[in-house]
Protein backbone atom coordinates (compact mmCIF):
# COMPACT_ATOMS: atom_id res chain seq x y z
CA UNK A 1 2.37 114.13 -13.97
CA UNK A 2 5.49 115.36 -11.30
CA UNK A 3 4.24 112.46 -9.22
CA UNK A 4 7.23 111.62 -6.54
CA UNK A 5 7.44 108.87 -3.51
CA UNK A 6 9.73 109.28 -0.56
CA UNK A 7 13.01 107.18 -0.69
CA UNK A 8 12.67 104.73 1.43
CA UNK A 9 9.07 104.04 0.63
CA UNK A 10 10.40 104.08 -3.16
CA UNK A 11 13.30 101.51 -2.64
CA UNK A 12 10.82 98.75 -0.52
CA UNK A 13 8.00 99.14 -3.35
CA UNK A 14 10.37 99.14 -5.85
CA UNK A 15 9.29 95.24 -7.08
CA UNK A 16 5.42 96.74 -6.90
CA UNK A 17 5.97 99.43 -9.35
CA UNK A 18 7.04 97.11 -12.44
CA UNK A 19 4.51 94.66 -11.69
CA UNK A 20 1.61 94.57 -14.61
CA UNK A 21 -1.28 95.94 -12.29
CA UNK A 22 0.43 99.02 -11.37
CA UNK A 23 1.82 100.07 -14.78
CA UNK A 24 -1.74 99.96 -16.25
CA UNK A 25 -2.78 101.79 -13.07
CA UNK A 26 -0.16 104.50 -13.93
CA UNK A 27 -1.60 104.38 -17.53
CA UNK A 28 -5.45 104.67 -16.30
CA UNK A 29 -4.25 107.73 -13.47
CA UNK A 30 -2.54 109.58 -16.02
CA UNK A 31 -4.72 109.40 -18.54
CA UNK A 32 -7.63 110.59 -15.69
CA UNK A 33 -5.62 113.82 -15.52
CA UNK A 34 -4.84 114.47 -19.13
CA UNK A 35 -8.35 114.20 -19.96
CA UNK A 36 -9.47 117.41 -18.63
CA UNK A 37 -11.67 115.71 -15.83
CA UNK A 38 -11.40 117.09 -12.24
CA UNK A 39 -9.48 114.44 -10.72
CA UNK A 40 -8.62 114.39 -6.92
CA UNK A 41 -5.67 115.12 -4.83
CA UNK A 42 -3.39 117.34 -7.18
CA UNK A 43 -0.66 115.12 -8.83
CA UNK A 44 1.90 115.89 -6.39
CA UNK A 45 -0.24 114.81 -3.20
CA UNK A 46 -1.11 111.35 -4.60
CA UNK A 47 2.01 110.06 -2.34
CA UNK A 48 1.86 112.71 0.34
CA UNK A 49 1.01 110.26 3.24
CA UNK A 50 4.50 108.38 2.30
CA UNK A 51 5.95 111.74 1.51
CA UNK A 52 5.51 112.75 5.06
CA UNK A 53 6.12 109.92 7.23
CA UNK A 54 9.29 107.42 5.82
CA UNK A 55 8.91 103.98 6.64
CA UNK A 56 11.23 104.32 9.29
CA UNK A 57 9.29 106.34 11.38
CA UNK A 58 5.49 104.94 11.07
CA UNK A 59 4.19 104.38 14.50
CA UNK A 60 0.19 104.27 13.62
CA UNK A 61 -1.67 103.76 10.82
CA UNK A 62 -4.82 105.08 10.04
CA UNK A 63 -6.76 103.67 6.83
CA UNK A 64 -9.30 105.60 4.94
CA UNK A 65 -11.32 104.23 2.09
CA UNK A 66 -11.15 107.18 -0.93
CA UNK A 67 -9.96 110.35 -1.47
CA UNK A 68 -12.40 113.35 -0.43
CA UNK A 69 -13.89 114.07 -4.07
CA UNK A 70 -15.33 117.98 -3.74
CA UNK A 71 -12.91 120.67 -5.00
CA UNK A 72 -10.43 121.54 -2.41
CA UNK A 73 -10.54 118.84 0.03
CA UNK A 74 -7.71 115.74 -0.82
CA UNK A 75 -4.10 116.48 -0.33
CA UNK A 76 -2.94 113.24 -0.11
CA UNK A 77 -4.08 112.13 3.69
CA UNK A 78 -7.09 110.34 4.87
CA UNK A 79 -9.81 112.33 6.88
CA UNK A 80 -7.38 115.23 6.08
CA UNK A 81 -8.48 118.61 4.85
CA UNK A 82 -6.53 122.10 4.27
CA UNK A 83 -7.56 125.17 5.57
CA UNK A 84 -9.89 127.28 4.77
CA UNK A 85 -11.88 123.90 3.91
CA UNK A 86 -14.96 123.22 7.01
CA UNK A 87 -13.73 120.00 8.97
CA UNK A 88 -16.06 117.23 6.93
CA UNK A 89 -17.92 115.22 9.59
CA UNK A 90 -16.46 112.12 9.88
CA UNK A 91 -13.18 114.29 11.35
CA UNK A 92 -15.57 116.04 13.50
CA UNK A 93 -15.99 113.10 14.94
CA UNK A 94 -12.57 112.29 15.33
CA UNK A 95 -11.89 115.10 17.33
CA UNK A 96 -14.63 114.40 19.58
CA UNK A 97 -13.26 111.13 20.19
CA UNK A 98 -10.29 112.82 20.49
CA UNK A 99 -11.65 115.50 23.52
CA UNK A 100 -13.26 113.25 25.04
CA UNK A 101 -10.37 110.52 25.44
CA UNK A 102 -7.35 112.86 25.83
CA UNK A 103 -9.32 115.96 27.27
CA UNK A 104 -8.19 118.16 24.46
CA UNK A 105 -9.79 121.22 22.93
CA UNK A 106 -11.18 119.91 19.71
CA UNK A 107 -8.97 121.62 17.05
CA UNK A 108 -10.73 123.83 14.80
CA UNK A 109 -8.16 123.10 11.90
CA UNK A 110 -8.97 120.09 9.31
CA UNK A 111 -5.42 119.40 8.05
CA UNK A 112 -3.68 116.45 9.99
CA UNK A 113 -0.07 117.61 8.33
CA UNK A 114 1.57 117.19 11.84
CA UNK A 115 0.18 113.90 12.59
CA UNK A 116 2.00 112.58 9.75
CA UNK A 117 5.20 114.45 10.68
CA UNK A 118 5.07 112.38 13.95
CA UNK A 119 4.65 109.24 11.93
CA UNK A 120 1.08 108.69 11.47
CA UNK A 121 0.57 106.90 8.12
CA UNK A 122 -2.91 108.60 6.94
CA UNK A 123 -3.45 106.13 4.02
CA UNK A 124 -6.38 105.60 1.86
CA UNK A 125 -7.23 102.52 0.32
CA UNK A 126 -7.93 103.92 -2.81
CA UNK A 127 -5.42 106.95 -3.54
CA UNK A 128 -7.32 109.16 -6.47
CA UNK A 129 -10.76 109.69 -7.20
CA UNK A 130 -12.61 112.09 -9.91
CA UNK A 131 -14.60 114.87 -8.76
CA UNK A 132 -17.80 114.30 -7.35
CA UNK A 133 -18.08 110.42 -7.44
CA UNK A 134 -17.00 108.14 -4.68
CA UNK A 135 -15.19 105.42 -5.64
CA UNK A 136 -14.62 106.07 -8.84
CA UNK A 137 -10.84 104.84 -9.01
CA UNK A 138 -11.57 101.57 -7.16
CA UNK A 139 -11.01 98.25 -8.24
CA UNK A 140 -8.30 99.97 -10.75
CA UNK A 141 -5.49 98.33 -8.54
CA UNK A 142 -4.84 101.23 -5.75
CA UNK A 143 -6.02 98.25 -3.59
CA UNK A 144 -3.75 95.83 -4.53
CA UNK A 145 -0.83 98.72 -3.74
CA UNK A 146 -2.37 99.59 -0.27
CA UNK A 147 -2.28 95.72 0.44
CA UNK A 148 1.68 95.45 -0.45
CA UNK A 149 1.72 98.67 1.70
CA UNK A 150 0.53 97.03 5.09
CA UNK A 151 2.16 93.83 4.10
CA UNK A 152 6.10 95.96 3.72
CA UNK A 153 4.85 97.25 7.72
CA UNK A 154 3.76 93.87 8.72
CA UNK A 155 7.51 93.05 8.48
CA UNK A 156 7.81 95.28 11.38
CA UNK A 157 7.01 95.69 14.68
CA UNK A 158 5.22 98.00 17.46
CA UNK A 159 2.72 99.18 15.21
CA UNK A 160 -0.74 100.48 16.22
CA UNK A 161 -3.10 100.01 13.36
CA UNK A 162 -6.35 102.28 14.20
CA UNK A 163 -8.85 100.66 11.46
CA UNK A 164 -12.10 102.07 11.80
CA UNK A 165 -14.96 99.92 9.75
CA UNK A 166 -15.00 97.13 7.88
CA UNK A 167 -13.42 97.98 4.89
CA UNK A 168 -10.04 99.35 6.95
CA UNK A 169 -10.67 96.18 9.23
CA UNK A 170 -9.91 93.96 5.92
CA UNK A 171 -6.49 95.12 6.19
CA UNK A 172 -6.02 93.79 9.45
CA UNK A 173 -5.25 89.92 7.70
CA UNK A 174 -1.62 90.68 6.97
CA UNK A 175 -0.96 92.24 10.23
CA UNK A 176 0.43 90.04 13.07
CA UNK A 177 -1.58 90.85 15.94
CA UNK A 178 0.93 89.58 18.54
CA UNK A 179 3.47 91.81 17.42
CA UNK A 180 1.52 95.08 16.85
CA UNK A 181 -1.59 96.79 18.07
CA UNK A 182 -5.09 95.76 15.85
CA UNK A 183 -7.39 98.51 17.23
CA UNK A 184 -11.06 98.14 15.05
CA UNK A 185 -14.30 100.10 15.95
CA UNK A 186 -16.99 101.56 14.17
CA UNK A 187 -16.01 104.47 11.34
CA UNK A 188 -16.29 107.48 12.49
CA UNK A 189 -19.01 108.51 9.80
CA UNK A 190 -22.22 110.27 11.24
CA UNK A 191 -23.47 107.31 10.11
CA UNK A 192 -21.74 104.57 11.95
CA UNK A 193 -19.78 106.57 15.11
CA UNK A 194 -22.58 106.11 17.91
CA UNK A 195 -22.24 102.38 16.98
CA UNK A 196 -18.71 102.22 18.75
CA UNK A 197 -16.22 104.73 17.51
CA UNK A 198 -17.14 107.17 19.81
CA UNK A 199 -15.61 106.05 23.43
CA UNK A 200 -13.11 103.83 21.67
CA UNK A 201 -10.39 105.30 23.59
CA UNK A 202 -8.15 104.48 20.43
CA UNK A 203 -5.91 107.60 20.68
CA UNK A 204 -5.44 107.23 24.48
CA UNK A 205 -4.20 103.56 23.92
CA UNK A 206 -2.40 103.77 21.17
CA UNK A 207 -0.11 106.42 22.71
CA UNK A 208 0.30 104.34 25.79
CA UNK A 209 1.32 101.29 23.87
CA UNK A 210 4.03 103.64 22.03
CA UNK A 211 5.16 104.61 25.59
CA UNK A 212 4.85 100.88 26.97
CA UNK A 213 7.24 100.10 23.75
CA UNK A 214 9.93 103.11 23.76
CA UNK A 215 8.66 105.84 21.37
CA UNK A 216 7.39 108.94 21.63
CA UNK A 217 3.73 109.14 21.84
CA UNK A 218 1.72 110.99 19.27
CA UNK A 219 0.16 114.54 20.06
CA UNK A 220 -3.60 114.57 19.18
């Protein structure tokens, strides 16, 4: 497995990746792969949403449960999908939120590459999955990572944490809410949006907040 993690992510994790949990995680990943099941993102993508936005530069964060698990949908960021892959719905629905809070066309393009760029953190809970099963890596200790992963940003300041249902929401306990931005809603699932996401002005506010605190804000 070529499996690689940005620097500076690398050298504040460093303590998490020799503790017990995460070298039997390792062992359990790996051994996922090299058993011939269709396991989800590619290798390489497993730490794409650290790959593309350093510590340094995280502005928002944006938590996602699992890993899209149909063939040619995870690359490595939540709600994210490459092209020529339909927009799934709960993105749909982002970008609804989106037009209707910032007035822009909804963008007919699924992969949220330049979001990251601009230092969104599109993290899943959860960061591999096998084909066609939801879940199926949970509870293997990707949740335990993603936990020392909000608790290294809680250290910092001026953050705008979007976290959309209650499993994101969980996350919200090692975040200091007088320091950073908590914004919680509904998840923008078919299922759950008309029960608060949509007309959560989240994208609107978070980008003022950024201004309000000297950084650029984040193009939609």
């Amino acid at each position: 497995m070529n499996v690689k993690i940005e620097e500076s992510w690398k050298s504040a994790l460093s303590e998490e990746f020799d503790k017990d949990y995460f070298v039997k995680l390792t062992d359990f990943v790996r051994s996922e792969y090299l058993s011939g099941k269709a396991i989800y993102p590619a290798p390489a993508n497993i730490f794409n949403a650290f790959n593309l936005c350093p510590l340094d530069k995280v502005k928002v964060v944006i938590i996602g449960q699992d890993p899209y698990h149909e063939p040619g949908q995870a690359h490595g960021l939540c709600f994210s999908v490459l092209p020529p892959t339909p927009i799934p719905p709960s993105l749909q629905n982002i970008y609804k939120e989106i037009k209707n809070d910032m007035g822009k066309p909804s963008s007919t393009c699924g992969d949220l590459t330049s979001w990251a760029e601009q230092g969104v953190l599109l993290l899943n809970a959860t960061l591999t999955v096998q084909a066609h099963i939801a879940a199926s890596h949970a509870g293997k200790g990707w949740e335990q990572f993603t936990d020392s992963v909000i608790k290294i940003l809680s250290q910092r300041e001026n953050i705008v944490y979007m976290l959309w249902g209650s499993y994101a929401q969980k996350k919200a306990d090692f975040v200091n809410p007088e320091k950073n931005l908590i914004l919680k809603s509904a998840h923008p699932s078919p299922l759950s949006a008309h029960r608060g996401f949509f007309g959560n002005h989240h994208f609107s506010r978070a980008n003022e907040y950024l201004v309000n605190h000297g950084k650029e804000p984040i193009n939609w």
